[in-house]
C-alpha atoms as a PDB file:
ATOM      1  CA  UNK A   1     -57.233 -30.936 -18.277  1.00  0.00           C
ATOM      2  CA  UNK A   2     -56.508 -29.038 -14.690  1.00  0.00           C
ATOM      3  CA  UNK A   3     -59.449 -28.446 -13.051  1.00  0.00           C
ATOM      4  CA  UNK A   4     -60.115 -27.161  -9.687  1.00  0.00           C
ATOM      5  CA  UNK A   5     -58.714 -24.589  -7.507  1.00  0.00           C
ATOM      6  CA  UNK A   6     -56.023 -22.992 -10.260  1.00  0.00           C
ATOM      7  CA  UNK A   7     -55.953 -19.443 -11.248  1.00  0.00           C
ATOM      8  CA  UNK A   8     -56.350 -20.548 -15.448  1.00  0.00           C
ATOM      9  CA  UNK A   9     -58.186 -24.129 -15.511  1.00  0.00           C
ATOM     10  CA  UNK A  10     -57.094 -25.143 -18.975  1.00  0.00           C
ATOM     11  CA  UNK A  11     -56.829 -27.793 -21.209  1.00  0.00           C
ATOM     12  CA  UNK A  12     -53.461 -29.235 -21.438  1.00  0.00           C
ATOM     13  CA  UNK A  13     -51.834 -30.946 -24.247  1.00  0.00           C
ATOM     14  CA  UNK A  14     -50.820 -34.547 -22.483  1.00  0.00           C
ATOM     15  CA  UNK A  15     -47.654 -35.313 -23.625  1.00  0.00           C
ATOM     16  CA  UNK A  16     -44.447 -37.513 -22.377  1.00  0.00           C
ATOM     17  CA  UNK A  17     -43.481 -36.592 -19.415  1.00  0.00           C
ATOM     18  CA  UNK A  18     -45.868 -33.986 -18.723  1.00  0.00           C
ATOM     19  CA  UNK A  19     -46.078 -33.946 -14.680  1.00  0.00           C
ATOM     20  CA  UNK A  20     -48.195 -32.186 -11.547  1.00  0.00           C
ATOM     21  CA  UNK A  21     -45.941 -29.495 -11.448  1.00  0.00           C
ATOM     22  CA  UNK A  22     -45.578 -28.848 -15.272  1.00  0.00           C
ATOM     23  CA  UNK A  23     -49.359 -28.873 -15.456  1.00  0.00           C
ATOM     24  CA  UNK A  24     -49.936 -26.550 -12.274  1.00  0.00           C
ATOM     25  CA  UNK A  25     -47.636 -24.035 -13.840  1.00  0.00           C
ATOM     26  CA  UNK A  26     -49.447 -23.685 -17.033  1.00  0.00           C
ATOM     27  CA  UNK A  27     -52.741 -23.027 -14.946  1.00  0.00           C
ATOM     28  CA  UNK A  28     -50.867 -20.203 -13.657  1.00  0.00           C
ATOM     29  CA  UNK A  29     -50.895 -21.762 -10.062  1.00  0.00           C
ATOM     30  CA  UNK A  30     -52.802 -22.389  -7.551  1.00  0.00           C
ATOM     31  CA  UNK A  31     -55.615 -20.193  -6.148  1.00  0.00           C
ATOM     32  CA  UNK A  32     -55.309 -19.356  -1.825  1.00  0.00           C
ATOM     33  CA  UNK A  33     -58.382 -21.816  -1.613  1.00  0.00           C
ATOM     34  CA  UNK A  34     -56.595 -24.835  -3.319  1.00  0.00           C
ATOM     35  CA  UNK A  35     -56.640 -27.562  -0.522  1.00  0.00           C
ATOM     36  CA  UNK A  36     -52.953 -28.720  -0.861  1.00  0.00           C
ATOM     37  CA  UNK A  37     -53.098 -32.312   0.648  1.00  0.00           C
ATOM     38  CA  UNK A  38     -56.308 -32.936  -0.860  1.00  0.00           C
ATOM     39  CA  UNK A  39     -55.973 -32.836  -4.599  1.00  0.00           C
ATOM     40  CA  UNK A  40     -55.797 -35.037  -7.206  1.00  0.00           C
ATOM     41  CA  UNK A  41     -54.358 -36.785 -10.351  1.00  0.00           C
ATOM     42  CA  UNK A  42     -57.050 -38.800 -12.156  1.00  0.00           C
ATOM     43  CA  UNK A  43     -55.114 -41.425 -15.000  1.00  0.00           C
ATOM     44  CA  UNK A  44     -56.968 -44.123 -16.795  1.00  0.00           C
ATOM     45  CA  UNK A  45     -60.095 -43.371 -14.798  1.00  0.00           C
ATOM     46  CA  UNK A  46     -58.453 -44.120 -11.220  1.00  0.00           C
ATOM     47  CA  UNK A  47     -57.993 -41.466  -9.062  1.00  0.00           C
ATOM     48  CA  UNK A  48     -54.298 -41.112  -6.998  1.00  0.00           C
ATOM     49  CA  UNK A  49     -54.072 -38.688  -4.328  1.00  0.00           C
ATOM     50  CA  UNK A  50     -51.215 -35.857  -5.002  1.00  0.00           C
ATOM     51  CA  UNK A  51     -50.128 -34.041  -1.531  1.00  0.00           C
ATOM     52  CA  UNK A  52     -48.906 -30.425  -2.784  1.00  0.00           C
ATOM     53  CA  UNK A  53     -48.608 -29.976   0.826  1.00  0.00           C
ATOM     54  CA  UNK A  54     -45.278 -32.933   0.940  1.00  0.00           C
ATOM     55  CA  UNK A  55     -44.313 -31.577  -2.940  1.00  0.00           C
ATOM     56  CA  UNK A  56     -44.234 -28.003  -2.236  1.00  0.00           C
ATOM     57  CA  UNK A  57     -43.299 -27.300   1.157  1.00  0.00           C
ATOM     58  CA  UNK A  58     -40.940 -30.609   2.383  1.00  0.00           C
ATOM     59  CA  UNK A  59     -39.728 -31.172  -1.130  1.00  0.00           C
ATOM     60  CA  UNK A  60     -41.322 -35.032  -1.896  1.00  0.00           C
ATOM     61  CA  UNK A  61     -41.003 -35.515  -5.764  1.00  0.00           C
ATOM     62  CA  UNK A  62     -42.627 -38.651  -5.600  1.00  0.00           C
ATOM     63  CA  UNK A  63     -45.899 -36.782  -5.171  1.00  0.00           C
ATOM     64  CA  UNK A  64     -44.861 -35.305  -8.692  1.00  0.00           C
ATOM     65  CA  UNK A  65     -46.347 -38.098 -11.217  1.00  0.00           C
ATOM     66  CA  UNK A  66     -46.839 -37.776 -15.147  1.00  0.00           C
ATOM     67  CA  UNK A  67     -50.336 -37.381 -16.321  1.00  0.00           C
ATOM     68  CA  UNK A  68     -51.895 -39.024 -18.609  1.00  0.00           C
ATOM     69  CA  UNK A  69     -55.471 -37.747 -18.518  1.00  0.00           C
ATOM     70  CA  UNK A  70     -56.382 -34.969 -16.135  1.00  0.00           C
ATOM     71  CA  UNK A  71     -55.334 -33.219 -12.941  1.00  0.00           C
ATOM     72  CA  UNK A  72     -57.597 -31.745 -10.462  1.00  0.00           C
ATOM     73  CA  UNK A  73     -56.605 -29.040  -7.892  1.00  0.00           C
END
C-alpha cells in the first residue's frame, strides 16, 4: 500500500524489487504537504525512516529500499 501524503494512495502489487521510488510514482507523486524527511517504509511490521529530502534533492539511493509491505508518505 502507499499511504499518506500522495496524490493517488493505492494499493500496490509488492513484487521483487519494487522500491520507494517505483511505489511513489504509481501514487502519482507526492502532494506539496508530503513532509519529505519524515516519511516512512513500514516492512515486516518495523518501521525504517525514508528521507525523500537526501533521495530527491542530494541524490542518496540508499534511502531508496524495496518494499515488502507498505510505504507511507
Amino acid at each position: 500500500m502507499v499511504l499518506g501524503q500522495v496524490s493517488k494512495p493505492l494499493i500496490v502489487p509488492v513484487t521483487p524489487g519494487l522500491n520507494v521510488t517505483e511505489a511513489l510514482s504509481r501514487a502519482s507523486g507526492l502532494t506539496d504537504d508530503a513532509d519529505l524527511m519524515g516519511s516512512m517504509l513500514i516492512r515486516d511490521r518495523q518501521v525504517q525512516p525514508v528521507d525523500f529530502y537526501k533521495l530527491i534533492r542530494e541524490g542518496d539511493f540508499t534511502q531508496n529500499a524495496s518494499s515488502r509491505t507498505a510505504i507511507r508518505f
